[in-house]
C-alpha atoms as a PDB file:
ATOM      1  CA  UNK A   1      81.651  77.788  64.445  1.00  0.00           C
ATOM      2  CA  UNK A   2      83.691  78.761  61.208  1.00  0.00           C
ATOM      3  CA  UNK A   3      85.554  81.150  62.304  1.00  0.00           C
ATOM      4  CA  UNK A   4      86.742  78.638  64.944  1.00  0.00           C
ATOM      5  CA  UNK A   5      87.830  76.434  62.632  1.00  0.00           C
ATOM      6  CA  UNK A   6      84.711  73.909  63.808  1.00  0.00           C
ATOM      7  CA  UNK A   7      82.757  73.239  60.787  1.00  0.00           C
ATOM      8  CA  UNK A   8      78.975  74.071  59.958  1.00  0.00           C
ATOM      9  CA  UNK A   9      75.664  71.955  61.212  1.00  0.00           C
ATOM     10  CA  UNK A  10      73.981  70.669  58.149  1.00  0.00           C
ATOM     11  CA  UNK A  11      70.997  68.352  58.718  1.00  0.00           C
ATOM     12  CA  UNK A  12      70.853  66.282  55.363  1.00  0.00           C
ATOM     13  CA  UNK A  13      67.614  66.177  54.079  1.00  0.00           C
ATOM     14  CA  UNK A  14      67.101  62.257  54.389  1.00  0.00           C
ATOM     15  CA  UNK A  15      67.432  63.031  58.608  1.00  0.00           C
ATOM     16  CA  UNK A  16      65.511  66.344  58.691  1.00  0.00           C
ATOM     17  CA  UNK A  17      62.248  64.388  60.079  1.00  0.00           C
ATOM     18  CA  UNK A  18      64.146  62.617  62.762  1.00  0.00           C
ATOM     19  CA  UNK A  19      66.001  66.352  63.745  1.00  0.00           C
ATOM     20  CA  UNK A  20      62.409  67.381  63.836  1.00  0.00           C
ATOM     21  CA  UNK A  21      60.678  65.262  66.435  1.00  0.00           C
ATOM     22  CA  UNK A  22      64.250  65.631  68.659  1.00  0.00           C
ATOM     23  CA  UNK A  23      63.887  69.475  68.691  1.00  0.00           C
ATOM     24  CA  UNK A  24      60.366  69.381  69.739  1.00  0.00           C
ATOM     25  CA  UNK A  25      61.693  66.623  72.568  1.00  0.00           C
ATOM     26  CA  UNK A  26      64.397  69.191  73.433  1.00  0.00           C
ATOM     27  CA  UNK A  27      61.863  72.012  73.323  1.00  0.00           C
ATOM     28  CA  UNK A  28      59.346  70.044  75.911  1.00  0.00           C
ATOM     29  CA  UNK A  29      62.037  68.402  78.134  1.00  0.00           C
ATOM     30  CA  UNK A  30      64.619  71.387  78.026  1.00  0.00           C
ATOM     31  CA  UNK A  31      66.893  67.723  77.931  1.00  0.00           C
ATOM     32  CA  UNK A  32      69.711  68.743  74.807  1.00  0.00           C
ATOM     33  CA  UNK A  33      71.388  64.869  75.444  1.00  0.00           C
ATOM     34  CA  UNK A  34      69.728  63.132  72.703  1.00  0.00           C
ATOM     35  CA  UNK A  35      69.803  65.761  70.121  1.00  0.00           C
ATOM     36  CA  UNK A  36      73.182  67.491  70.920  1.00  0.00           C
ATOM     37  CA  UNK A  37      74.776  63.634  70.442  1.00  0.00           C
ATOM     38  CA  UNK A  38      72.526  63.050  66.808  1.00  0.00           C
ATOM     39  CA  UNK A  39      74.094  66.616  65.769  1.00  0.00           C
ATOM     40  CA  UNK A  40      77.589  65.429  66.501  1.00  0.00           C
ATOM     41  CA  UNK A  41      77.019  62.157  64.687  1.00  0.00           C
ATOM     42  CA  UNK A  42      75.266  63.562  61.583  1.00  0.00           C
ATOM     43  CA  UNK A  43      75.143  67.507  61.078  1.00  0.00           C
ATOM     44  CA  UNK A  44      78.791  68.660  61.633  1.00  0.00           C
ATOM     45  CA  UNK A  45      80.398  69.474  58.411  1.00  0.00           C
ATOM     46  CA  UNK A  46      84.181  70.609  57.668  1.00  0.00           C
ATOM     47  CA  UNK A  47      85.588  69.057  60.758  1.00  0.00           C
ATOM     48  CA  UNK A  48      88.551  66.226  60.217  1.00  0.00           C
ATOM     49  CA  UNK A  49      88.011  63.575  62.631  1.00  0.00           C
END
């Protein structure tokens, strides 16, 4: 993602139980909606919006 000028994912610590429970939901349901949209909200750092 750096080298394509897109930022890094950093979960801050204050979400990291939330990103938890939403990989295991990804992990069981193979369904990346939910988690690939809280990602784009919260973990994308370095990207001007």
């Amino acid at each position: 993602m750096i080298s394509n000028g897109c930022g890094i994912l950093s979960v801050p610590i204050e979400l990291q139980p939330t990103f938890t429970k939403m990989l295991i939901e990804f992990y069981e349901s193979n369904d990346m909606s939910e988690i690939k949209q809280f990602l784009y909200e919260n973990c994308i750092d370095g990207i001007a919006f």
